[in-house]
C-alpha atoms as a PDB file:
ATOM      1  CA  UNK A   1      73.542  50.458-149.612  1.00  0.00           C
ATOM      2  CA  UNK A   2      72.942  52.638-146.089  1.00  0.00           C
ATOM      3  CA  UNK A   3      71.776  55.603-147.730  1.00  0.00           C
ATOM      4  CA  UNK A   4      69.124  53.503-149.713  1.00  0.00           C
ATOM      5  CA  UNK A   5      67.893  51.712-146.622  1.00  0.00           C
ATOM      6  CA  UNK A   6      68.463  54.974-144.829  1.00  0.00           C
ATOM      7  CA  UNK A   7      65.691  56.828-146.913  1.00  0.00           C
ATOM      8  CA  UNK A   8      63.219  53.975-147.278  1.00  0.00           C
ATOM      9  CA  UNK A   9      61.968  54.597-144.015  1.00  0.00           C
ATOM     10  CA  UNK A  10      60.591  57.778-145.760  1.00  0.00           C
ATOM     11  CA  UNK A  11      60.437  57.063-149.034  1.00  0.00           C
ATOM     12  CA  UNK A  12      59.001  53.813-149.280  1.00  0.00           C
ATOM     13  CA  UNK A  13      60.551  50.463-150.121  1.00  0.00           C
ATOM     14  CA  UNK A  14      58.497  50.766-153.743  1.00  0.00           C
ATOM     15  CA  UNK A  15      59.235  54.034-154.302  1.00  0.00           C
ATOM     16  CA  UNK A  16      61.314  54.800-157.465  1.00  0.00           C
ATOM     17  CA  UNK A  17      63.972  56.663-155.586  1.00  0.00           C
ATOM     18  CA  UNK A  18      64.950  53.463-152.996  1.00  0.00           C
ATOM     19  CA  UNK A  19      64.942  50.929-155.838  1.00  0.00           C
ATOM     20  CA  UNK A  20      66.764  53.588-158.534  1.00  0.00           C
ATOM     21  CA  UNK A  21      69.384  53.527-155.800  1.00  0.00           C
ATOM     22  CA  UNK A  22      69.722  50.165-154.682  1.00  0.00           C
ATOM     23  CA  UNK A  23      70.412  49.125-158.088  1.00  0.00           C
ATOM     24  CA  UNK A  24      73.325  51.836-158.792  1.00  0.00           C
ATOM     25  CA  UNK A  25      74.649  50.640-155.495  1.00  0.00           C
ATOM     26  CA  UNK A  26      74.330  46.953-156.365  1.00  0.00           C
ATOM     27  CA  UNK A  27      76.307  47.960-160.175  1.00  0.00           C
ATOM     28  CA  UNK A  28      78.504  50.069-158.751  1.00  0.00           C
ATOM     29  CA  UNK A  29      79.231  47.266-156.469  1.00  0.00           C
ATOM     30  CA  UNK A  30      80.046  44.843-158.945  1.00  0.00           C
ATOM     31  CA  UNK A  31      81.650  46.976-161.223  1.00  0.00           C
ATOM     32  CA  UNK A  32      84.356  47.352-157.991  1.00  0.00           C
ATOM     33  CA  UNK A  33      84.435  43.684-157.560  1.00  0.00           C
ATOM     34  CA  UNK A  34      85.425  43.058-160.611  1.00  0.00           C
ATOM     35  CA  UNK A  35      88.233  45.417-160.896  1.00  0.00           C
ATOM     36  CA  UNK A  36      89.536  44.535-157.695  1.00  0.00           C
ATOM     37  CA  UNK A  37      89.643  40.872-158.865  1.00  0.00           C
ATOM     38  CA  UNK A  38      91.622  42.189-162.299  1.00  0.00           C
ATOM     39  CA  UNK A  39      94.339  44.099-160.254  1.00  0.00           C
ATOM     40  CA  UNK A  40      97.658  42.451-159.253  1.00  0.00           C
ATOM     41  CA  UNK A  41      97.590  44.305-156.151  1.00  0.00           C
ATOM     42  CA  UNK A  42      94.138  44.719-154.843  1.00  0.00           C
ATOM     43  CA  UNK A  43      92.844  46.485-151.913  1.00  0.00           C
ATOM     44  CA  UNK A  44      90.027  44.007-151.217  1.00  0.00           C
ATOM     45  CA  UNK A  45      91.533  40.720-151.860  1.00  0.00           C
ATOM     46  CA  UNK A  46      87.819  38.265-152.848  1.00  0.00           C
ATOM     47  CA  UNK A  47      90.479  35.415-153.436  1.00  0.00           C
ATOM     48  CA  UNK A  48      89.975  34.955-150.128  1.00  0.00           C
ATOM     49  CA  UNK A  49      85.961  33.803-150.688  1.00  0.00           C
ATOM     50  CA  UNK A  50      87.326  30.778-152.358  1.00  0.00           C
ATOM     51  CA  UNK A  51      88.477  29.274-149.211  1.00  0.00           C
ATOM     52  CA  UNK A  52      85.003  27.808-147.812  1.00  0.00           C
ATOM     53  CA  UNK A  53      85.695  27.443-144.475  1.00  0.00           C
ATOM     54  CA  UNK A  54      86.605  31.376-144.819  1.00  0.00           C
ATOM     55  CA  UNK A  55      83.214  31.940-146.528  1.00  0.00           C
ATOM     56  CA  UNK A  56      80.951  30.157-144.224  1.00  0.00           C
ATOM     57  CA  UNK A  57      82.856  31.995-141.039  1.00  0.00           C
ATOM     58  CA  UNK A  58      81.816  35.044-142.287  1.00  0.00           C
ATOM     59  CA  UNK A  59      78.246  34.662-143.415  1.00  0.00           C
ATOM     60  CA  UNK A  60      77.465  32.788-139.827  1.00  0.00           C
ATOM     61  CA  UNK A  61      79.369  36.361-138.492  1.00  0.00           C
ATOM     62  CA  UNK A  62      76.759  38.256-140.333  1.00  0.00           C
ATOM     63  CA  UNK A  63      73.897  36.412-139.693  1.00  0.00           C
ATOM     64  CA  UNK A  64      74.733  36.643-136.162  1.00  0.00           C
ATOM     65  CA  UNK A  65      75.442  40.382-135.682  1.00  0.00           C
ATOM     66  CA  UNK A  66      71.687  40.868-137.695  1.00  0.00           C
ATOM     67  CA  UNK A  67      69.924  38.321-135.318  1.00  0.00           C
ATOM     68  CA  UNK A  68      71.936  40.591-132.109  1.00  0.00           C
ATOM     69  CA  UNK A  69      70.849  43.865-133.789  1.00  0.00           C
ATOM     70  CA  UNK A  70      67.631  42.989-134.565  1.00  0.00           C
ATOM     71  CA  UNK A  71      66.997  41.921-130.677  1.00  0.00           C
ATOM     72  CA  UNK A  72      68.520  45.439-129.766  1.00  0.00           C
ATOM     73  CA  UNK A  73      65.381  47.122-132.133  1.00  0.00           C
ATOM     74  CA  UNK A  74      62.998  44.578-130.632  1.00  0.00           C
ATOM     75  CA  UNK A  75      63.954  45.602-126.907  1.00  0.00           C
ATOM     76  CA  UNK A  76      63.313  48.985-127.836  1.00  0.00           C
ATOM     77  CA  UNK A  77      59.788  48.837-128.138  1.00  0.00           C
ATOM     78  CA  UNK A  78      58.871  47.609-125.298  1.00  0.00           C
ATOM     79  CA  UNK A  79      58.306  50.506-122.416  1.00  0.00           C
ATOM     80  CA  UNK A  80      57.764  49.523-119.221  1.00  0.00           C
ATOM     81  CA  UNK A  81      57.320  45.669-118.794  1.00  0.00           C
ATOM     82  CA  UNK A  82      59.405  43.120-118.286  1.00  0.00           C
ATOM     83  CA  UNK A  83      61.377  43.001-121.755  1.00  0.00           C
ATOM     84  CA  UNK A  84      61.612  39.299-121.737  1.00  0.00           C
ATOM     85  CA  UNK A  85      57.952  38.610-121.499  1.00  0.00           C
ATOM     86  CA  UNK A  86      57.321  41.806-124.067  1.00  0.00           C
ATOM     87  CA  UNK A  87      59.309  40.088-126.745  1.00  0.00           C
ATOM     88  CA  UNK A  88      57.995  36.902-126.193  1.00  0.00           C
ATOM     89  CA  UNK A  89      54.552  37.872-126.300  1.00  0.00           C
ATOM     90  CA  UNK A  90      53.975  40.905-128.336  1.00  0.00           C
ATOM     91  CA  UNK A  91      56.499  39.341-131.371  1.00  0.00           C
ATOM     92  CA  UNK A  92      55.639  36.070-131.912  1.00  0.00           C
END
């Protein structure tokens, strides 16, 4: 999925390229999911998804780091002011 969202910068979100690619990535994806979850012995045990206490830890951990990242990228483009009042006023 990085090299797709990598290139889309350049490419284009609708360019054939970016979407040609997120789909392999998204079936190549599910294709290992779904051997992992037919192995005895996996290396990625999803069993674990089932739990939902489990499952709603992580997606609150993802959502998180993307909300902290995103304020990272927003900081950036502010030069020279205050970065509080930048954000506040320039991105809402």
């Amino acid at each position: 999925m990085l090299a797709a969202f990598a290139e889309a910068g350049s490419w284009g979100w609708l360019d054939k390229r970016t979407i040609s690619m997120v789909l392999a990535e998204v079936i190549l994806l599910v294709l290992c999911v779904k051997r992992e979850l037919g192995l005895e012995f996996p290396l990625l045990n999803f069993s674990v998804l089932a739990h939902q206490r489990f499952t709603y830890s992580i997606t609150l951990n993802v959502v998180l780091s993307i909300a902290l990242y995103s304020g990272a990228f927003l900081m950036q483009s502010c030069e020279g002011d205050c970065k509080l009042d930048c954000m506040m006023l320039e991105h809402l």
